[in-house]
Protein backbone atom coordinates (compact mmCIF):
# COMPACT_ATOMS: atom_id res chain seq x y z
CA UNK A 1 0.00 0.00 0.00
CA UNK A 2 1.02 3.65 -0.97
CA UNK A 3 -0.40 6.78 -0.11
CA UNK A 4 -1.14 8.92 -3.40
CA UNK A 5 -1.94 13.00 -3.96
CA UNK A 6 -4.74 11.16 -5.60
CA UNK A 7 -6.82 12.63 -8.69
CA UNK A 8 -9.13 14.84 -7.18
CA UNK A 9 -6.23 16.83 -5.23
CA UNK A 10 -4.12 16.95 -8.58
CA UNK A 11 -7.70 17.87 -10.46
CA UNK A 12 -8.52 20.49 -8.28
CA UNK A 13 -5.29 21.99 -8.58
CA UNK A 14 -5.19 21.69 -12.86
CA UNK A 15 -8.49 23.03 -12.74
CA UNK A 16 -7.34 26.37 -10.58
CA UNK A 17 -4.75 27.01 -13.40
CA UNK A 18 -1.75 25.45 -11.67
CA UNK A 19 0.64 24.43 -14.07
CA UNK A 20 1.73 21.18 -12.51
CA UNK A 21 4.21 20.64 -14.69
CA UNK A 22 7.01 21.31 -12.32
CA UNK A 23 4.98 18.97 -9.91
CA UNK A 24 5.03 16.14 -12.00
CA UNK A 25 8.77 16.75 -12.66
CA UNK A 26 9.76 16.67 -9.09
CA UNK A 27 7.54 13.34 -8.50
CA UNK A 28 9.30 11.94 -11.44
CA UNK A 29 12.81 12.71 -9.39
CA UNK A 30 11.84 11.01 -6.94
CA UNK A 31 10.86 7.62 -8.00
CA UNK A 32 14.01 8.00 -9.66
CA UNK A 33 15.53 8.23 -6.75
CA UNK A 34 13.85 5.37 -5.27
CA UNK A 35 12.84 2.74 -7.12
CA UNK A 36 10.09 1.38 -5.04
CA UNK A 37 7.91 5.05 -4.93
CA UNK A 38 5.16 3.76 -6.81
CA UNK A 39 2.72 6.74 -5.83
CA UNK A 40 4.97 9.36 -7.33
CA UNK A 41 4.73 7.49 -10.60
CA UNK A 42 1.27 7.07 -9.87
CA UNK A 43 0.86 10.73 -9.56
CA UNK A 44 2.78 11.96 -12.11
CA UNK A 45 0.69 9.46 -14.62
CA UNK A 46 -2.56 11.38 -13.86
CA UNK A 47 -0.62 14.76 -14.43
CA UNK A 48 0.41 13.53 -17.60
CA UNK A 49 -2.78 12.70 -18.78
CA UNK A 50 -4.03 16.39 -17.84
CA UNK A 51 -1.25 17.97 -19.88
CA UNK A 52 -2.41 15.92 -23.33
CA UNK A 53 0.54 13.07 -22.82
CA UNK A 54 -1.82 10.00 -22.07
CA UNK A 55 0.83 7.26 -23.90
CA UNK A 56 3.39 8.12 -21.18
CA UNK A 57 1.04 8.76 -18.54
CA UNK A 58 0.09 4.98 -19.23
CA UNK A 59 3.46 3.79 -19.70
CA UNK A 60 4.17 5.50 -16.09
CA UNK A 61 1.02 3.78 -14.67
CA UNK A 62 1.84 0.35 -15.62
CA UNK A 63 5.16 0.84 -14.10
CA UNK A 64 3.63 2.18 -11.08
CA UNK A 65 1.22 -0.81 -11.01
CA UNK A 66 4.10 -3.29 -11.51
CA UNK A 67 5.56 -2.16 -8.24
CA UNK A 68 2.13 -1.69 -6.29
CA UNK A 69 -1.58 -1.84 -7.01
CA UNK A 70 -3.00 -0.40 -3.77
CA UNK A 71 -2.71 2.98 -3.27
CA UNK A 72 -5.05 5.07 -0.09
CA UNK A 73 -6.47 8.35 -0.29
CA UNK A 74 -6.50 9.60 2.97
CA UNK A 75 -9.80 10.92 5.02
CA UNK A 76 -10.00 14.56 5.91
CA UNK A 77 -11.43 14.09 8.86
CA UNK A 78 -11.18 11.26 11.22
CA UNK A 79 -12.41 7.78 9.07
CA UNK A 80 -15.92 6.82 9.84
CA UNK A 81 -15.89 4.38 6.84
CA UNK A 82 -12.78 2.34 5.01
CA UNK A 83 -14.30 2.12 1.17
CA UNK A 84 -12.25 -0.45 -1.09
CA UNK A 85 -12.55 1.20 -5.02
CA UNK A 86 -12.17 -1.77 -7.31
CA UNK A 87 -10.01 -0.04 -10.67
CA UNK A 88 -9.31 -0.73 -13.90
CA UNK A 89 -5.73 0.15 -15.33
CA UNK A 90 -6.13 3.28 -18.24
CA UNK A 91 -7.43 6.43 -18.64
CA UNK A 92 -8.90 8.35 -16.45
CA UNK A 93 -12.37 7.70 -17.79
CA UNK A 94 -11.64 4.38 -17.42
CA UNK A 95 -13.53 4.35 -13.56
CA UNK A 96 -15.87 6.23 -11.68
CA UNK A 97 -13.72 9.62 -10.55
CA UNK A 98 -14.80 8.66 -7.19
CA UNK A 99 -12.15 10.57 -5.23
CA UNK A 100 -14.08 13.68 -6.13
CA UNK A 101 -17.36 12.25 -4.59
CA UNK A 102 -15.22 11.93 -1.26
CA UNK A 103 -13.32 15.29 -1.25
CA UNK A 104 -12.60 16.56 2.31
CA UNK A 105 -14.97 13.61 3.78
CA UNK A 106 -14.55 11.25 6.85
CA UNK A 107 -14.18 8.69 3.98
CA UNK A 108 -10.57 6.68 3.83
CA UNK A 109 -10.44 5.89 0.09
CA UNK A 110 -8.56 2.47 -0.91
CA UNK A 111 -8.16 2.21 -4.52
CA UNK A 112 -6.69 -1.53 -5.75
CA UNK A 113 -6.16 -1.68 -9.67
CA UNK A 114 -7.38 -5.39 -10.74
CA UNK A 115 -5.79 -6.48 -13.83
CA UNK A 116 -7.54 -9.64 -16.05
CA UNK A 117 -7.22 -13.41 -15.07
CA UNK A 118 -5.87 -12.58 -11.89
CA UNK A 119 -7.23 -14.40 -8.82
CA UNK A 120 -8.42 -12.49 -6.10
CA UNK A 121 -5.41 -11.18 -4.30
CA UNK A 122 -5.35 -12.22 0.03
CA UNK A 123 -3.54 -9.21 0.68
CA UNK A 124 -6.44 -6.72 0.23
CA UNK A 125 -6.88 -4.12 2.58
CA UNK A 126 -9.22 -4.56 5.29
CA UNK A 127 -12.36 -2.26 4.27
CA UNK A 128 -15.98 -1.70 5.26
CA UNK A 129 -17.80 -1.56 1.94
CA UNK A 130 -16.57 -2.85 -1.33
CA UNK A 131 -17.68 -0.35 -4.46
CA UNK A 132 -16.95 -1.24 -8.09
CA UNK A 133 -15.80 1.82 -9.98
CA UNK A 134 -14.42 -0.19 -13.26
CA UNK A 135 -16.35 1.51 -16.16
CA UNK A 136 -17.91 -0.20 -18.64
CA UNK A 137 -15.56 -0.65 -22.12
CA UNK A 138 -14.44 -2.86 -24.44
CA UNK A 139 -10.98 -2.90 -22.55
CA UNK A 140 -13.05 -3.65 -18.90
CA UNK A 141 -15.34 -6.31 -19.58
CA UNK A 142 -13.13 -9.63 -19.41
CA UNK A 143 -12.16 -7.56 -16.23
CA UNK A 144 -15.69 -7.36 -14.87
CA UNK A 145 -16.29 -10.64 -16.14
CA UNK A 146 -13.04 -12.58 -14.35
CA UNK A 147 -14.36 -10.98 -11.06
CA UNK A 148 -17.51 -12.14 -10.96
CA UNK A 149 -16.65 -15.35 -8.99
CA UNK A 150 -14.82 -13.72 -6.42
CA UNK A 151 -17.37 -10.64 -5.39
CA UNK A 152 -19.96 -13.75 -5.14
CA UNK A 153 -18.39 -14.67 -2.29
CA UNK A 154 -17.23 -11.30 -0.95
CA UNK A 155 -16.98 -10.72 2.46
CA UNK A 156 -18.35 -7.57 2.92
CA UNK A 157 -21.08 -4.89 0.94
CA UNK A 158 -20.82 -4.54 -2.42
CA UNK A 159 -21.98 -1.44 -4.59
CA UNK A 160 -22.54 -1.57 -8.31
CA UNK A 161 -22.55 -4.97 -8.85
CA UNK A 162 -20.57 -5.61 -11.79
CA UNK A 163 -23.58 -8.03 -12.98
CA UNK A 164 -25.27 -4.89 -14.01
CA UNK A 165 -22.37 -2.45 -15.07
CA UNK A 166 -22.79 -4.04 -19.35
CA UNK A 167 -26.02 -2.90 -18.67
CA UNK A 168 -24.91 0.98 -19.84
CA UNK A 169 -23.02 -0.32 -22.93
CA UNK A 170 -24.92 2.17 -25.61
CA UNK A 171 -26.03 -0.56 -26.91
CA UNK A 172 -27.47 -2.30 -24.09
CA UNK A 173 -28.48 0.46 -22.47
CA UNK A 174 -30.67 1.57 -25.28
CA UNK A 175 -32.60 -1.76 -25.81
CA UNK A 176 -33.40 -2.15 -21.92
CA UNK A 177 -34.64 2.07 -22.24
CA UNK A 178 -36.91 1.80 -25.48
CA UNK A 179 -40.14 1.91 -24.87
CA UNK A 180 -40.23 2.84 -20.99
CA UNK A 181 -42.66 5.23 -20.18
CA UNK A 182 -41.58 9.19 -20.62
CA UNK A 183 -38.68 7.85 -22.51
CA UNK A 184 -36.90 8.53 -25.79
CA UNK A 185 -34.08 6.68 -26.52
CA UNK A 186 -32.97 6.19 -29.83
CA UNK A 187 -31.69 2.47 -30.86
CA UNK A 188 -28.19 2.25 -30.89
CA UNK A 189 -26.37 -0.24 -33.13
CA UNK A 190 -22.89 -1.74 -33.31
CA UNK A 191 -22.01 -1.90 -36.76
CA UNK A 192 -18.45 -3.48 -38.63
CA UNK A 193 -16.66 -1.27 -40.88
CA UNK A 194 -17.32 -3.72 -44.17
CA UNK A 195 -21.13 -2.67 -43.22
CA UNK A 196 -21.01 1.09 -43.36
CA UNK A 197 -18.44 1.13 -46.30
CA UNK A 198 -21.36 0.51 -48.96
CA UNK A 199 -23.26 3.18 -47.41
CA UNK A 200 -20.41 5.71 -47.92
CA UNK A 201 -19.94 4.69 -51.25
CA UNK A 202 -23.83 5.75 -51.95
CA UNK A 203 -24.78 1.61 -52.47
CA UNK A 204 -27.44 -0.66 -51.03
CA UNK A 205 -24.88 -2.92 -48.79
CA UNK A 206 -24.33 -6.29 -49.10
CA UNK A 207 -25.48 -6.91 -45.60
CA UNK A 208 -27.92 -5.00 -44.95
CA UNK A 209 -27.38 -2.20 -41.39
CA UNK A 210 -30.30 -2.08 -39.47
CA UNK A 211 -33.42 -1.12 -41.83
CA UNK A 212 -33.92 2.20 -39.89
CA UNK A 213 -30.50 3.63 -40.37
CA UNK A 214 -30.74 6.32 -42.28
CA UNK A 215 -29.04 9.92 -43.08
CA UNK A 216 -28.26 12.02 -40.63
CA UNK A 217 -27.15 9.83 -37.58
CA UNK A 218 -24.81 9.44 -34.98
CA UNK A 219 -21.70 7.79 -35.46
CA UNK A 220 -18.93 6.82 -33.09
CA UNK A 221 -16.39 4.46 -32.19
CA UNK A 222 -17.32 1.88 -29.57
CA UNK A 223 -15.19 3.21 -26.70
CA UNK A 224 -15.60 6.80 -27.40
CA UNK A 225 -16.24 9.01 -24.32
CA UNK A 226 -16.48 13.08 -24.18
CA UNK A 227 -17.23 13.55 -27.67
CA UNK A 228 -14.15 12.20 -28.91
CA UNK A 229 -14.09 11.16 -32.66
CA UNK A 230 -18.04 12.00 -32.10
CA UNK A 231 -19.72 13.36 -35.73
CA UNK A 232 -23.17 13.51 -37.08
CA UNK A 233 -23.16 12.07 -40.23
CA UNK A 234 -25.20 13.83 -43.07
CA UNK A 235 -23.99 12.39 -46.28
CA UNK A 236 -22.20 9.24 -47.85
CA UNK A 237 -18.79 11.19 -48.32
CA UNK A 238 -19.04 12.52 -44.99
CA UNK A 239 -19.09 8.82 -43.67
CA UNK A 240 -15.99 7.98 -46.60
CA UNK A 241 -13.76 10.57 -44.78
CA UNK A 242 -14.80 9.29 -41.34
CA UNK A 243 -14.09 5.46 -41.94
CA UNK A 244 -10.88 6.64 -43.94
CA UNK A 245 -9.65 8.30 -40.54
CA UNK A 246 -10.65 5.91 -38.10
CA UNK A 247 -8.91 2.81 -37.94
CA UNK A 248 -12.06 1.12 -36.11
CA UNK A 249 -13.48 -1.90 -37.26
CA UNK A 250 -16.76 -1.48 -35.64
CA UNK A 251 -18.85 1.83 -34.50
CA UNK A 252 -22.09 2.82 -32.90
CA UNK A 253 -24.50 4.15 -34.29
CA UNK A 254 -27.98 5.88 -33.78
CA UNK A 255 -30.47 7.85 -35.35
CA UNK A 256 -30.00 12.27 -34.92
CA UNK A 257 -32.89 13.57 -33.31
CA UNK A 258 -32.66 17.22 -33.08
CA UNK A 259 -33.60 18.21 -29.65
CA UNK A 260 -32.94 21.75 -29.98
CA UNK A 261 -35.56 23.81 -27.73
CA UNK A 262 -37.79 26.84 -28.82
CA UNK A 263 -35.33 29.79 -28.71
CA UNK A 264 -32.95 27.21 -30.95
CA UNK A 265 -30.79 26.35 -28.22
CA UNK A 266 -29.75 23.03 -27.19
CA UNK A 267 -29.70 22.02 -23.62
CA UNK A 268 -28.25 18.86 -22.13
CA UNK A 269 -28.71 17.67 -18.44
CA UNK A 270 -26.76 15.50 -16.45
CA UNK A 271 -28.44 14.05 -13.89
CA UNK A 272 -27.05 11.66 -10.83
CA UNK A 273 -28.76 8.77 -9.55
CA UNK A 274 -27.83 7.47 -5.94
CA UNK A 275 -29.82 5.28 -4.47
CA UNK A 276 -32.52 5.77 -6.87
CA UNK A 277 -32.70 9.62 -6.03
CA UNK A 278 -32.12 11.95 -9.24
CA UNK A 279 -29.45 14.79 -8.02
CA UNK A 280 -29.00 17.71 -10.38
CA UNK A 281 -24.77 17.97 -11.67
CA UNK A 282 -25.25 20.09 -14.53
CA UNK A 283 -27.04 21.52 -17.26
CA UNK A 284 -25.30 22.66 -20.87
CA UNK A 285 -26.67 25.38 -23.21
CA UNK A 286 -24.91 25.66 -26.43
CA UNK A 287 -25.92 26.41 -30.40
CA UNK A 288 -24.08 23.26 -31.05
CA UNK A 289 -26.27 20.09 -30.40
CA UNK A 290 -22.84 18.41 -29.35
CA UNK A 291 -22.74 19.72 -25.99
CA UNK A 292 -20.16 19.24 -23.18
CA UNK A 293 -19.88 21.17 -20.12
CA UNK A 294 -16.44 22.93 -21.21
CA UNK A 295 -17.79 23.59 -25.08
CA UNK A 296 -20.90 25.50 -24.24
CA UNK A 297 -19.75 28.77 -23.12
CA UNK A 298 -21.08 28.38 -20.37
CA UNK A 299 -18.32 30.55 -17.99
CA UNK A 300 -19.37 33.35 -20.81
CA UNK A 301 -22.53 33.89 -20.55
CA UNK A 302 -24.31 34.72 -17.30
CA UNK A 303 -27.40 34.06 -19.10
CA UNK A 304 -26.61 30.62 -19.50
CA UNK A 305 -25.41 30.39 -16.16
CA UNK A 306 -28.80 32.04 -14.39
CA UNK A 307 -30.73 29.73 -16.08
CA UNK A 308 -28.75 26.65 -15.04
CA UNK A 309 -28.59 27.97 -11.24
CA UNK A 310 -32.77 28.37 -11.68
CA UNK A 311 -32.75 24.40 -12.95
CA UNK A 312 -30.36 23.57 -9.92
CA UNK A 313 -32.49 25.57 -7.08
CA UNK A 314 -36.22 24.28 -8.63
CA UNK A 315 -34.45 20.82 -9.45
CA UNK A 316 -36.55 18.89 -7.00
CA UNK A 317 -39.83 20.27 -7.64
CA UNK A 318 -39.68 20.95 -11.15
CA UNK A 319 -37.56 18.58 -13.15
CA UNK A 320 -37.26 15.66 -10.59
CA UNK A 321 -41.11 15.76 -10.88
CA UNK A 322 -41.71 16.11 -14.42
CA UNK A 323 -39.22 13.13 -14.98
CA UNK A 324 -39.59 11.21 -11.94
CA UNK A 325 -41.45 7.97 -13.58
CA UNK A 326 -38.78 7.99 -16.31
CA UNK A 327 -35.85 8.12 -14.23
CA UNK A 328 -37.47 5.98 -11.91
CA UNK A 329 -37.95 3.37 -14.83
CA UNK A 330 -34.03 3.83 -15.56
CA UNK A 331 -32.95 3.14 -12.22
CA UNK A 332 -34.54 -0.29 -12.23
CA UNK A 333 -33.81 -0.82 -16.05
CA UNK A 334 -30.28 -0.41 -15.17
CA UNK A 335 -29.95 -1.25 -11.64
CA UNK A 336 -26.84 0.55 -10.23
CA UNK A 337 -26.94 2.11 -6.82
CA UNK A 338 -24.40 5.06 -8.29
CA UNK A 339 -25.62 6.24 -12.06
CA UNK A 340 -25.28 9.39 -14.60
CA UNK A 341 -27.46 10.19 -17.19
CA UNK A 342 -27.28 12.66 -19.67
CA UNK A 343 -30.28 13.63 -21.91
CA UNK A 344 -32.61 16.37 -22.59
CA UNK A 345 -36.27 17.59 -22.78
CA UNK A 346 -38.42 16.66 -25.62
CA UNK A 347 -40.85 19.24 -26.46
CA UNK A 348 -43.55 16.26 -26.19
CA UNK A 349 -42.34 16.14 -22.28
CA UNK A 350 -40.25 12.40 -22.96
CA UNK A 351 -36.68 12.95 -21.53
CA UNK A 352 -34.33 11.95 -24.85
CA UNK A 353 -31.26 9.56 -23.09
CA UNK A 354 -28.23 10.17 -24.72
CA UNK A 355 -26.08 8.00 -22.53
CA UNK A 356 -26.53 5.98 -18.78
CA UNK A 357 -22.82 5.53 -17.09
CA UNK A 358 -21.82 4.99 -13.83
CA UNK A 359 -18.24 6.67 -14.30
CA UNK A 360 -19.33 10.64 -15.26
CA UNK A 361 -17.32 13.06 -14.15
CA UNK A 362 -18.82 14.56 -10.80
CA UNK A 363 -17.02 17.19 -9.08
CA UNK A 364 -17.07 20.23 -7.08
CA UNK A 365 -14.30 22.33 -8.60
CA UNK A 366 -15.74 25.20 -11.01
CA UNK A 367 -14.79 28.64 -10.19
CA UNK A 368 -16.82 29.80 -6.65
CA UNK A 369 -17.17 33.35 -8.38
CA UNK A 370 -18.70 32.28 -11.61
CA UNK A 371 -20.65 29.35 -10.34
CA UNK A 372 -21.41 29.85 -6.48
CA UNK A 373 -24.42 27.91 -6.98
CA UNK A 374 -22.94 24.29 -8.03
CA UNK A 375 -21.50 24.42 -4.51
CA UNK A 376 -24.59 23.43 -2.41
CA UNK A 377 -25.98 21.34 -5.44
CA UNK A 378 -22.60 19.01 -5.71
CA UNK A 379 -22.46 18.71 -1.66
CA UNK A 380 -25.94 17.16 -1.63
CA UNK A 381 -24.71 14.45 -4.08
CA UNK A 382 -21.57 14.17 -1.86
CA UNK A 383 -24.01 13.93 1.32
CA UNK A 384 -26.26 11.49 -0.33
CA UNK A 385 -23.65 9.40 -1.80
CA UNK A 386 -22.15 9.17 1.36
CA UNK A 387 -25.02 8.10 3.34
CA UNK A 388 -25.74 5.47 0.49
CA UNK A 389 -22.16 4.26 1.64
CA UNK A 390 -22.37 4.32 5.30
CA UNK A 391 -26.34 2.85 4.97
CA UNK A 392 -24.54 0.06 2.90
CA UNK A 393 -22.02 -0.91 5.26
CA UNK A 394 -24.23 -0.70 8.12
CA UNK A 395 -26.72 -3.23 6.17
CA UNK A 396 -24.02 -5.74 5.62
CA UNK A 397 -25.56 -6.79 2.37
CA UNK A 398 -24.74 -5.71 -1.26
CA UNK A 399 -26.75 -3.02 -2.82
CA UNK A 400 -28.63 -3.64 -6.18
């Protein structure tokens, strides 16, 4: 075991401006120095992967790994609860960001990086409540899969059962959503390369894609998080140039459905499930029907910022209402204890579901003097999430 700055501490600090560069330099010394400091290499990895470097941040974190694959966050205030995080090696949207779910808590954070075909390891660290943060990817799911036998016979609590984590594969996810009550989601479909080159070149293919595919949709690798290689697709050369970048052999794709509102503007919602109860995190206004927290302008315009600190204050009796049935239905659909969703409001009054994951980025860390609102709306997902975690350990038995 190795104690780590961790990534919240090292986000916080990116996020405030600090160049960490000389920070990541000086952690690099010292592993060099001694050749057993896994946490500086640790460290340094995630700082890597903030400054645009991820192929040496991940050559640093297998080398950190090598050495040691338990690393503690310490509590803040004196521990009330010892939480085991059960990682996956990779990126960092590769697990739940749960470290900034526990920022200055009475939460001591153990995070162990599992690695395939491993058995269970008898030199865990002695914890309360066991929580599964792996995300769900192509890379993760012999992962989740080779642990399945062991957290069957876990000793202690378990939250977010791997059993259900496939479950918010885009694919998956949109099968199990279709058709719920106050629901849109569009059908997602995983479709090889040799399938959508026809299509480009403006012929009926050979085998045919699903019959309702059709110009303009969504298309996107499988493991593509945050908009990356992200593109709606209006026309057959537009899908030639794609499939001539991308060296993918298979995609996702789903039918656009333009969910712009009234006044032209697109607005996106993410919304956090613990327990069941929907939490307000954020809501994105942008011109661009691609919309990401950091893309819409958001820090720009007070406008856009009144209007999302009116959704946050009336979140429980306005929107949690409205969409209470449907986000009830996707809490049992899916059936994690710890959920995001991101979506948006129909003008028929369905919630559209553009993606259910368990590993969204949550935090606390935008600018007090721009957003002094997110404050109190991010501590009462902190509060809730950990009273879900001290309810769970108290229980003795796994959540859903």
């Amino acid at each position: 075991m190795q104690t780590s700055l961790g990534l919240a501490h090292l986000m916080r600090r990116h996020l405030a401006g600090e160049d960490l560069t000389p920070l990541g330099r000086s952690l690099l010394a010292r592993a060099t120095q001694d050749p057993n400091d896994a946490a500086s290499l640790f460290d340094a990895a995630i700082i890597l992967q903030f400054l645009g470097n991820p192929a040496l941040a991940l050559q640093l974190q297998r080398e950190a790994l090598r050495l040691c694959r338990h690393y503690v966050i310490p509590a803040a205030l004196p521990v009330r609860l010892r939480l085991l995080a059960l990682m996956a090696p990779g990126e960092l949207m590769a697990n739940v960001p749960i470290e900034c779910l526990l920022e200055d808590s009475d939460i001591e954070l153990h995070l162990y990086y599992a690695l395939p075909g491993e058995a269970a390891p008898a030199d865990l660290p002695e914890h309360d409540l066991l929580f599964v943060a792996i995300g769900e990817s192509q890379a993760n799911r012999r992962l989740l899969t080779d642990w399945l036998p062991h957290l069957a016979i876990w000793p202690r609590p378990i939250l977010n059962n791997p059993r259900h984590i496939a479950r918010v594969a885009r694919d998956t996810a949109a099968r199990r959503l279709q058709g719920l009550p106050g629901i849109a989601m569009p059908p997602t479909w995983r479709v090889a390369r040799e399938t959508l080159r026809p299509l480009a070149e403006g012929r009926v293919p050979d085998r045919q894609p699903p019959s309702e595919l059709g110009f303009p949709f969504i298309f996107r690798p499988l493991d593509s998080h945050a908009g990356h290689d992200l593109s709606k697709t209006d026309t057959p050369a537009q899908l030639a140039a794609q499939l001539q970048t991308l060296p993918d052999d298979e995609f996702f794709v789903a039918p656009f459905i333009d969910y712009r509102s009234p006044d032209g503007l697109f607005r996106k919602y993410r919304v956090i499930l613990v327990a069941g109860q929907p939490f307000a995190c954020h809501m994105g206004i942008s011109s661009h029907w691609m919309i990401h927290y950091l893309n819409a302008g958001m820090a720009d315009s007070p406008e856009k910022r009144a209007e999302e600190a009116a959704f946050m204050a009336d979140f429980e009796h306005a929107f949690a209402v409205r969409h209470g049935p449907a986000l009830a239905a996707i809490d049992r659909a899916i059936g994690l204890d710890y959920l995001g969703i991101d979506c948006a409001e129909l003008p028929d009054g369905r919630l559209l579901i553009f993606e259910v994951d368990h590993a969204m980025v949550v935090h606390a860390m935008d600018p007090v003097d721009l957003f002094p609102y997110k404050q109190a709306a991010m501590q009462t997902i902190f509060t809730a999430f950990r009273a879900m975690l001290l309810q769970a350990a108290a229980s003795g038995s796994s959540g859903t």
